[in-house]
Protein backbone atom coordinates (compact mmCIF):
# COMPACT_ATOMS: atom_id res chain seq x y z
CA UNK A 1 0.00 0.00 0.00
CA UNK A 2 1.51 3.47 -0.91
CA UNK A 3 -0.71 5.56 2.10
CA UNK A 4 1.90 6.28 4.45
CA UNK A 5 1.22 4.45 7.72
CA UNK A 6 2.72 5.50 10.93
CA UNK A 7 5.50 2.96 11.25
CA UNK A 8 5.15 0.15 13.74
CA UNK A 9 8.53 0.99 15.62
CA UNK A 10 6.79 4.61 16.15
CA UNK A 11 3.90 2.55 18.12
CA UNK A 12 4.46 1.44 21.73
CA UNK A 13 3.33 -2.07 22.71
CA UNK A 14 0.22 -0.98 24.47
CA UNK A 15 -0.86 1.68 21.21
CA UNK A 16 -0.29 -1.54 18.62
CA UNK A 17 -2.27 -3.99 21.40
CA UNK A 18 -5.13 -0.90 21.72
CA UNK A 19 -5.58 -0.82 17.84
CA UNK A 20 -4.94 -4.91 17.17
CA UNK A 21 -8.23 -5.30 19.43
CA UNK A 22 -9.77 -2.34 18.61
CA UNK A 23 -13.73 -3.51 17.81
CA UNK A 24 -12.11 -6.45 16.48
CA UNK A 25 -15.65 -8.51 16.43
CA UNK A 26 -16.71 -5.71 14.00
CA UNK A 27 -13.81 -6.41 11.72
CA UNK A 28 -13.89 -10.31 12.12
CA UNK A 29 -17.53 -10.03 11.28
CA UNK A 30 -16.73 -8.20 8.02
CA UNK A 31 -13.95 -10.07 7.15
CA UNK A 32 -15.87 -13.39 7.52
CA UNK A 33 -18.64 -11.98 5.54
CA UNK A 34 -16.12 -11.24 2.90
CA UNK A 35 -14.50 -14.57 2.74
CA UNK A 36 -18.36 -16.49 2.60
CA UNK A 37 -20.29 -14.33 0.06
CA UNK A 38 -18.56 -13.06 -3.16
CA UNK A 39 -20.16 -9.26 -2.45
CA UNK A 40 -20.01 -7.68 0.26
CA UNK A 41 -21.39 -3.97 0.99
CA UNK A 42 -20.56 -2.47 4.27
CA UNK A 43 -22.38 0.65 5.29
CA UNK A 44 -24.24 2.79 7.18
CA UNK A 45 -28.00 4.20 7.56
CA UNK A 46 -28.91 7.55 6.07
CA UNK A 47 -25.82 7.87 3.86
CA UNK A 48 -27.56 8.75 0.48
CA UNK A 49 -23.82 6.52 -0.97
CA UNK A 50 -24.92 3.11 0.18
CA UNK A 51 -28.43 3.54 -0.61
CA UNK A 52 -27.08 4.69 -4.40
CA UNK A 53 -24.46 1.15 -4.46
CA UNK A 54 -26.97 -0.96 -2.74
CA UNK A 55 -29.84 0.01 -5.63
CA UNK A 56 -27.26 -0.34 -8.61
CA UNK A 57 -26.15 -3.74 -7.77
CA UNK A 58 -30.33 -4.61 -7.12
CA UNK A 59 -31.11 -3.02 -10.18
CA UNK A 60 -28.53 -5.15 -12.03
CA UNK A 61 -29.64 -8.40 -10.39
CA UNK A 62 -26.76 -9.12 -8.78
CA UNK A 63 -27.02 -10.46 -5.24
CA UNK A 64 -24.96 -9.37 -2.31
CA UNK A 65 -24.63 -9.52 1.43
CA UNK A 66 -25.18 -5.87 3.27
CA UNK A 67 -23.69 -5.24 6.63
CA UNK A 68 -24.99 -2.41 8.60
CA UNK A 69 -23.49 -0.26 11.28
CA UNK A 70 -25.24 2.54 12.71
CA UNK A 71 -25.48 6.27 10.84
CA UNK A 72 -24.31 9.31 11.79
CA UNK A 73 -25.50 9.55 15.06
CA UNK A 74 -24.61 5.95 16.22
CA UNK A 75 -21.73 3.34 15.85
CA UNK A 76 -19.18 4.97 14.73
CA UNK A 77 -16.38 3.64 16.59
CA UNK A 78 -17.70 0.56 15.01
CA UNK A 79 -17.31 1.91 11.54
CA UNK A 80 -13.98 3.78 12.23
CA UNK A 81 -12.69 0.27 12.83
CA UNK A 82 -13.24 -1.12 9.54
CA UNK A 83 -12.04 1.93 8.18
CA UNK A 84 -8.92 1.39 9.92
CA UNK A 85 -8.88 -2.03 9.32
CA UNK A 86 -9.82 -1.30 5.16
CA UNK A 87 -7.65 1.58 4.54
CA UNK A 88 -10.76 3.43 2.87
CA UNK A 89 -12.16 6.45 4.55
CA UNK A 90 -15.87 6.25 3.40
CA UNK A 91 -18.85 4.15 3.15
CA UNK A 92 -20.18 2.47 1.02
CA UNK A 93 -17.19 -0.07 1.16
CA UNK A 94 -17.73 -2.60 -1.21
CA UNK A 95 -16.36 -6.00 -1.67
CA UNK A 96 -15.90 -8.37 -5.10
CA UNK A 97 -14.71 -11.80 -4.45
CA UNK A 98 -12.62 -11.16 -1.32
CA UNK A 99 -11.26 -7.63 -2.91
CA UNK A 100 -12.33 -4.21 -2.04
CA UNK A 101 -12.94 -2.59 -5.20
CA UNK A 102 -13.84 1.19 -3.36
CA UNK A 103 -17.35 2.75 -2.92
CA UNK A 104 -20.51 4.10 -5.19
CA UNK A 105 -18.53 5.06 -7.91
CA UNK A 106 -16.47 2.67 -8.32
CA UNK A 107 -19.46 0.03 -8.07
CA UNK A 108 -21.19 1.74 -10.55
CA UNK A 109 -18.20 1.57 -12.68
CA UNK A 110 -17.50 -2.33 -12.47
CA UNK A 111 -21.24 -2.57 -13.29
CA UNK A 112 -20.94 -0.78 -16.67
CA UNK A 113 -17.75 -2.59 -17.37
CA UNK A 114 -19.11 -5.76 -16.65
CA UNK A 115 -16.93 -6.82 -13.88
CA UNK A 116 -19.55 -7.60 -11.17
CA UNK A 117 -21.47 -10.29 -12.36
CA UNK A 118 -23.23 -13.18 -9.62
């Protein structure tokens, strides 16, 4: 990955142990989600985004699991987990055979090219 990271020797053992646990049944719930359905969408209520991605894949008949946590007023130490965990900063996050492939946009872009299929 090219996003700089804060390197690991720059963490003490109790910051790396914080973040390693850090809602980690959140992030094993995605993950496992991930490696069991070959689409994943991982969002939030009340972002207009994952409403948007969840409709274009529905629209295209193409089946996928949806993972909800909270909305802007709730969960979002939940959701700042995955983000952590992901490395992208926004929801929708959007899986494709064990790969995330980005949000709404990008979605909408494997759908015209053709690379989302069930």
């Amino acid at each position: 990955m090219n996003r700089p990271v804060l390197s690991s020797d720059k963490l003490s053992p109790e910051v790396v142990a914080y973040i390693a646990g850090y809602h980690q049944k959140t992030v094993n719930e995605v993950s496992n989600a991930i490696a069991t359905n070959k689409i994943v969408v991982v969002g939030m209520g009340i972002n207009p985004f994952v409403k948007k991605a969840r409709a274009a894949l529905t629209e295209a008949g193409v089946a996928f699991k949806y993972l909800e946590y909270g909305n802007y007023f709730s969960l979002w130490k939940p959701r700042l987990a995955i983000k952590m965990w992901s490395g992208w900063p926004t929801y929708p996050q959007v899986f494709v055979d064990g790969k995330l492939i980005g949000g709404y946009k990008e979605t909408v872009a494997a759908l015209k090219a053709g690379t989302i299929a069930n």
